[in-house]
Protein backbone atom coordinates (compact mmCIF):
# COMPACT_ATOMS: atom_id res chain seq x y z
CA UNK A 1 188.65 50.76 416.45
CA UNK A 2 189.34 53.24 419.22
CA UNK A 3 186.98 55.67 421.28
CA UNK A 4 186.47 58.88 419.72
CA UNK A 5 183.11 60.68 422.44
CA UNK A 6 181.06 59.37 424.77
CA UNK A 7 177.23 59.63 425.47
CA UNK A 8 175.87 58.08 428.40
CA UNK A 9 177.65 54.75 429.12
CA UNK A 10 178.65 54.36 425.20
CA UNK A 11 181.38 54.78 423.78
CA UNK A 12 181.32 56.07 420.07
CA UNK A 13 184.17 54.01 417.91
CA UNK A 14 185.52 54.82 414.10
CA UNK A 15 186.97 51.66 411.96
CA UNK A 16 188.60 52.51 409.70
CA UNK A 17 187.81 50.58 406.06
CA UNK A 18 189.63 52.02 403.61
CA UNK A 19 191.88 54.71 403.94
CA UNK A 20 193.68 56.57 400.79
CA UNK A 21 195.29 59.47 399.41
CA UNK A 22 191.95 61.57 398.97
CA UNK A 23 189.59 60.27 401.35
CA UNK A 24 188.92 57.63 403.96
CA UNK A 25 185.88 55.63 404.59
CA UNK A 26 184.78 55.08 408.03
CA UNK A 27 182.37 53.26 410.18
CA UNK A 28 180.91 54.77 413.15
CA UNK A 29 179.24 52.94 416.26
CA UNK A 30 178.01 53.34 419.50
CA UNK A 31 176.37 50.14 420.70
CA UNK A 32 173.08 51.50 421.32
CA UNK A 33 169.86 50.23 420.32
CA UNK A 34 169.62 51.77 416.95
CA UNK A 35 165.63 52.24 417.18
CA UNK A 36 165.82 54.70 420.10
CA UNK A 37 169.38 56.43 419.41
CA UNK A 38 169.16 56.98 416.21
CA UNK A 39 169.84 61.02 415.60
CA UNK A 40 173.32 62.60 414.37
CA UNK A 41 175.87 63.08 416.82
CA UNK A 42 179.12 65.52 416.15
CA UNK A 43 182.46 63.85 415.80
CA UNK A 44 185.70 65.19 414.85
CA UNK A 45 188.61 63.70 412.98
CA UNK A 46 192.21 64.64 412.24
CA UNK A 47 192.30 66.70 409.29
CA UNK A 48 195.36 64.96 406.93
CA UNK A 49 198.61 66.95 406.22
CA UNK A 50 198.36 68.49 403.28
CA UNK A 51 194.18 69.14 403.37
CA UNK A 52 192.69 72.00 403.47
CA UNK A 53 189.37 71.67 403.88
CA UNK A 54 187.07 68.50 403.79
CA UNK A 55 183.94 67.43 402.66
CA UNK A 56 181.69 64.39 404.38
CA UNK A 57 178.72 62.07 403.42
CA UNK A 58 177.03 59.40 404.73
CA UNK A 59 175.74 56.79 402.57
CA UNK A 60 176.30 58.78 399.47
CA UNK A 61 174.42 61.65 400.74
CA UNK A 62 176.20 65.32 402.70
CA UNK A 63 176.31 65.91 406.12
CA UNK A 64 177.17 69.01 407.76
CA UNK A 65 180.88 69.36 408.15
CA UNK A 66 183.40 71.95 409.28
CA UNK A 67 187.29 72.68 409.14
CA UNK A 68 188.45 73.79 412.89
CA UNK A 69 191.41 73.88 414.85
CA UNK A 70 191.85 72.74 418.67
CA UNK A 71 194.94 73.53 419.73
CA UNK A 72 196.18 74.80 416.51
CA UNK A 73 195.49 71.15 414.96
CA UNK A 74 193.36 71.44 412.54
CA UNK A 75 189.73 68.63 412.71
CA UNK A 76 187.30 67.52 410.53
CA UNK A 77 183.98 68.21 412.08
CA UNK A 78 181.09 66.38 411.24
CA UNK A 79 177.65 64.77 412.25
CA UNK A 80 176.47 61.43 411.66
CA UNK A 81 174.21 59.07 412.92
CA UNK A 82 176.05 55.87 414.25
CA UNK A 83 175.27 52.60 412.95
CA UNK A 84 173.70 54.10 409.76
CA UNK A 85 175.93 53.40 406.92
CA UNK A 86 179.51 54.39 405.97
CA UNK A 87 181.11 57.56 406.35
CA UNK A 88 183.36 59.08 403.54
CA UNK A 89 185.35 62.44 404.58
CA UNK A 90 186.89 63.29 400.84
CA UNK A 91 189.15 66.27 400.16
CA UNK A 92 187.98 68.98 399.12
CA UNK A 93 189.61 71.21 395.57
CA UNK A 94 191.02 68.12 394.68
CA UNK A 95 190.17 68.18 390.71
CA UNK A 96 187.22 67.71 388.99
CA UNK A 97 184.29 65.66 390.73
CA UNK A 98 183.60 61.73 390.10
CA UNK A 99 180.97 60.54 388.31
CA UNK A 100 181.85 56.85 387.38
CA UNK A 101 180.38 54.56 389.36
CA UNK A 102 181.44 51.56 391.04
CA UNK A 103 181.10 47.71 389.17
CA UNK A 104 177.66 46.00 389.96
CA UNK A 105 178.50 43.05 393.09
CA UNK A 106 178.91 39.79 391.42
CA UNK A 107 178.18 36.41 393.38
CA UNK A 108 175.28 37.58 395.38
CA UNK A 109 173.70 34.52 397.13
CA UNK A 110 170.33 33.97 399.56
CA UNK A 111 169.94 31.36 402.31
CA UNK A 112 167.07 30.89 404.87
CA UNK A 113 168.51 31.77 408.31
CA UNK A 114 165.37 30.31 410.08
CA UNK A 115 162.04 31.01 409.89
CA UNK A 116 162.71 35.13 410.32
CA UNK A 117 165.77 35.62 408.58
CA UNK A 118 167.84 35.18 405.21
CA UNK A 119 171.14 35.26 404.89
CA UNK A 120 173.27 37.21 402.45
CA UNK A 121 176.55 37.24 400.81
CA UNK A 122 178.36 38.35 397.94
CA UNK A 123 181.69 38.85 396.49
CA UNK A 124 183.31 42.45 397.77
CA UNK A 125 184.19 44.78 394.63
CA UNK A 126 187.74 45.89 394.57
CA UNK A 127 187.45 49.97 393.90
CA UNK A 128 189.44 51.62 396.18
CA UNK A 129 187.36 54.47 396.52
CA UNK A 130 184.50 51.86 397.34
CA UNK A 131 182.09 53.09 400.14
CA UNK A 132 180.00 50.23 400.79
CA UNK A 133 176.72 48.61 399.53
CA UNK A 134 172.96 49.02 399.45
CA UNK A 135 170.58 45.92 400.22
CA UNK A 136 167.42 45.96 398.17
CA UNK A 137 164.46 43.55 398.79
CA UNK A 138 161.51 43.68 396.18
CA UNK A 139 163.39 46.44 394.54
CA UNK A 140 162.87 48.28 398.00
CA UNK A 141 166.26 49.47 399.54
CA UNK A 142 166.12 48.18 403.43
CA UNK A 143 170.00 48.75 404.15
CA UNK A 144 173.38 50.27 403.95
CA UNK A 145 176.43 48.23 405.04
CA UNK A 146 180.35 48.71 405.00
CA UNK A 147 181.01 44.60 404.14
CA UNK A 148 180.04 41.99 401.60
CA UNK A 149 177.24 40.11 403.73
CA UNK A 150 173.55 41.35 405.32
CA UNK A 151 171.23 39.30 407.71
CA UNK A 152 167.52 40.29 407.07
CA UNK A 153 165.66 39.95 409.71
CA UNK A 154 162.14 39.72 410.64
CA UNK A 155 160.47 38.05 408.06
CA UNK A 156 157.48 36.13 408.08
CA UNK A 157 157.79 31.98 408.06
CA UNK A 158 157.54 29.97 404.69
CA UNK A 159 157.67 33.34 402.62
CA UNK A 160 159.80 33.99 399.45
CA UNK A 161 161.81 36.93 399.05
CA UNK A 162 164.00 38.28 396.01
CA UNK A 163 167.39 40.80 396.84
CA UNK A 164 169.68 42.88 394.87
CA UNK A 165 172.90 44.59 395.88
CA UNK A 166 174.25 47.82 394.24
CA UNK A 167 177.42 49.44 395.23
CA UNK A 168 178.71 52.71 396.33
CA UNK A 169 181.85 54.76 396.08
CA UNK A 170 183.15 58.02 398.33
CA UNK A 171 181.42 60.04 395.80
CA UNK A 172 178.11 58.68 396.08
CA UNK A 173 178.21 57.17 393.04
CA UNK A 174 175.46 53.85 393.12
CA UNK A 175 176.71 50.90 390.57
CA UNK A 176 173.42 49.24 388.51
CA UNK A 177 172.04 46.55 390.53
CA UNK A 178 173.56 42.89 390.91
CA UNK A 179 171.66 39.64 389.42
CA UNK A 180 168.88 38.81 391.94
CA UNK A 181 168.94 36.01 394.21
CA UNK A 182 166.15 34.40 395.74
CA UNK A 183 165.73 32.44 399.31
CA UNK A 184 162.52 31.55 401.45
CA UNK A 185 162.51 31.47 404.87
CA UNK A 186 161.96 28.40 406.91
CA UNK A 187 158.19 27.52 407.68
CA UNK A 188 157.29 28.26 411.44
CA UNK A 189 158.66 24.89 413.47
CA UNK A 190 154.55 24.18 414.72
CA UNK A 191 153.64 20.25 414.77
CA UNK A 192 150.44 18.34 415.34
CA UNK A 193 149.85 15.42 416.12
CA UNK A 194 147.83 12.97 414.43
CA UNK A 195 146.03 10.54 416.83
CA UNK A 196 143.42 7.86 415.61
CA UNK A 197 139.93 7.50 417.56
CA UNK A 198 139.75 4.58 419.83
CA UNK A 199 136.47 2.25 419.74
CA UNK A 200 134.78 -0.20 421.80
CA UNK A 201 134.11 -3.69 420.19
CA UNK A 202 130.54 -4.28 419.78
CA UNK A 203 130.96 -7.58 422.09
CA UNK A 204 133.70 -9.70 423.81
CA UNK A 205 133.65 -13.51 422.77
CA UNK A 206 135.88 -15.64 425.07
CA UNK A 207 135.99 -19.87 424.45
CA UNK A 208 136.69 -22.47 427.17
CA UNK A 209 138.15 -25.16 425.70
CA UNK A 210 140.15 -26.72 429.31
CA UNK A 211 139.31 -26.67 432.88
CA UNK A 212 141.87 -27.48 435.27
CA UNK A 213 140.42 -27.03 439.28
CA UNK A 214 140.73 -29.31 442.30
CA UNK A 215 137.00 -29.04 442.59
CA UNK A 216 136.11 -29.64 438.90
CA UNK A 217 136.14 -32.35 436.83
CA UNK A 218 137.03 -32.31 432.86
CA UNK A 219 136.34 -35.37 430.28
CA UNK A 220 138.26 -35.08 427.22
CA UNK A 221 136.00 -37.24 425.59
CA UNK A 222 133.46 -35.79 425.11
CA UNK A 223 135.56 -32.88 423.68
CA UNK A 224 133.62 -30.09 425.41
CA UNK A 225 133.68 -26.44 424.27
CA UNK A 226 131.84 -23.71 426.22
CA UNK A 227 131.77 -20.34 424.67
CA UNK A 228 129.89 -17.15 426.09
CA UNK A 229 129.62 -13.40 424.33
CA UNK A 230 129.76 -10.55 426.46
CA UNK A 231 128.66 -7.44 426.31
């Protein structure tokens, strides 16, 4: 990763994922929180010798992109919105467009991660044109990611929840849907304790059976036994 812009006290990085003769995939961040920066921002990247002209998407969908020259280098311009999915700049004339999707993920597994969160993981496919993958939950996509693996988070305690995982290629191409896999998250961590009532006995009974007292006198005999209830 390296610094590309900067906004503020950010610093916008690219990492590179894959990188071939045709296209690259990239990942672009800024550190921000995602809920409040969350509009495109314009990067530029060095066109590759030999391109002419470049097109760009974002999770399988265009974003606006240029050719220009700085310097009499020739860029990539482009705008995305950081921390929202994978970037694919393709080259542009190169043939005849692709329409064959990537392989469905394989190995897709659920764990709870608490009692807001499950944890996901799969195998990663092997395409090399591969883009990245889209999370579903109840059939409902809720995110795009670059890797094999997605933490959902905020979920409610003790609550069952079913995922799929399809993936994507630089051409936007979506794969069918992976088997489902199921997880529930932990139930909230809230304990009560059980205490039994105390009662008062109805009455006290006490026996005197031996005295022993320098003032009192005890006869054995006569095997005396005093006993008294109380209240």
């Amino acid at each position: 990763m390296f610094p590309l812009l900067k906004r503020g006290v950010s610093i916008f990085r690219f990492a590179i994922v894959t990188a071939c003769l045709g296209f690259g995939v990239l990942t672009v961040s800024d550190g921000l929180d995602d809920t409040v920066f969350n509009v495109p921002v314009t990067f530029r990247r060095l066109l590759p010798s030999g391109w002419t002209s470049a097109t760009v998407t974002q999770n399988g969908k265009a974003v606006p992109s240029s050719v220009a020259a700085v310097n009499s280098v020739p860029y990539v311009v482009f705008d995305a919105v950081p921390d929202a999915g994978a970037v694919v700049i393709s080259q542009s004339g190169g043939g005849g467009s692709d329409t064959v999707p990537p392989g469905a993920p394989t190995g897709l597994t659920a764990a709870a991660a608490g009692s807001t969160a499950i944890a996901l993981d799969w195998a990663g496919n092997s395409e090399p044109d591969l883009a990245g993958y889209n999370v579903y939950r109840g059939g409902i996509k809720i995110a795009s990611v670059a890797s094999s693996g997605h933490d959902d988070t905020g979920l409610s305690p003790g609550t069952a929840y079913t995922y799929t995982v399809t993936a994507v290629d630089a051409s936007g191409n979506e794969s069918t849907a992976s088997a489902p896999a199921a997880a529930a998250t932990d139930a909230s961590g809230t304990a009560v304790l059980a205490t039994a009532a105390k009662t008062k006995p109805d009455a006290l009974t006490f026996c005197v059976d031996s005295i022993t007292h320098a003032t009192l006198s005890y006869d054995p005999a006569a095997n005396l036994e005093t006993c008294a209830s109380a209240p």
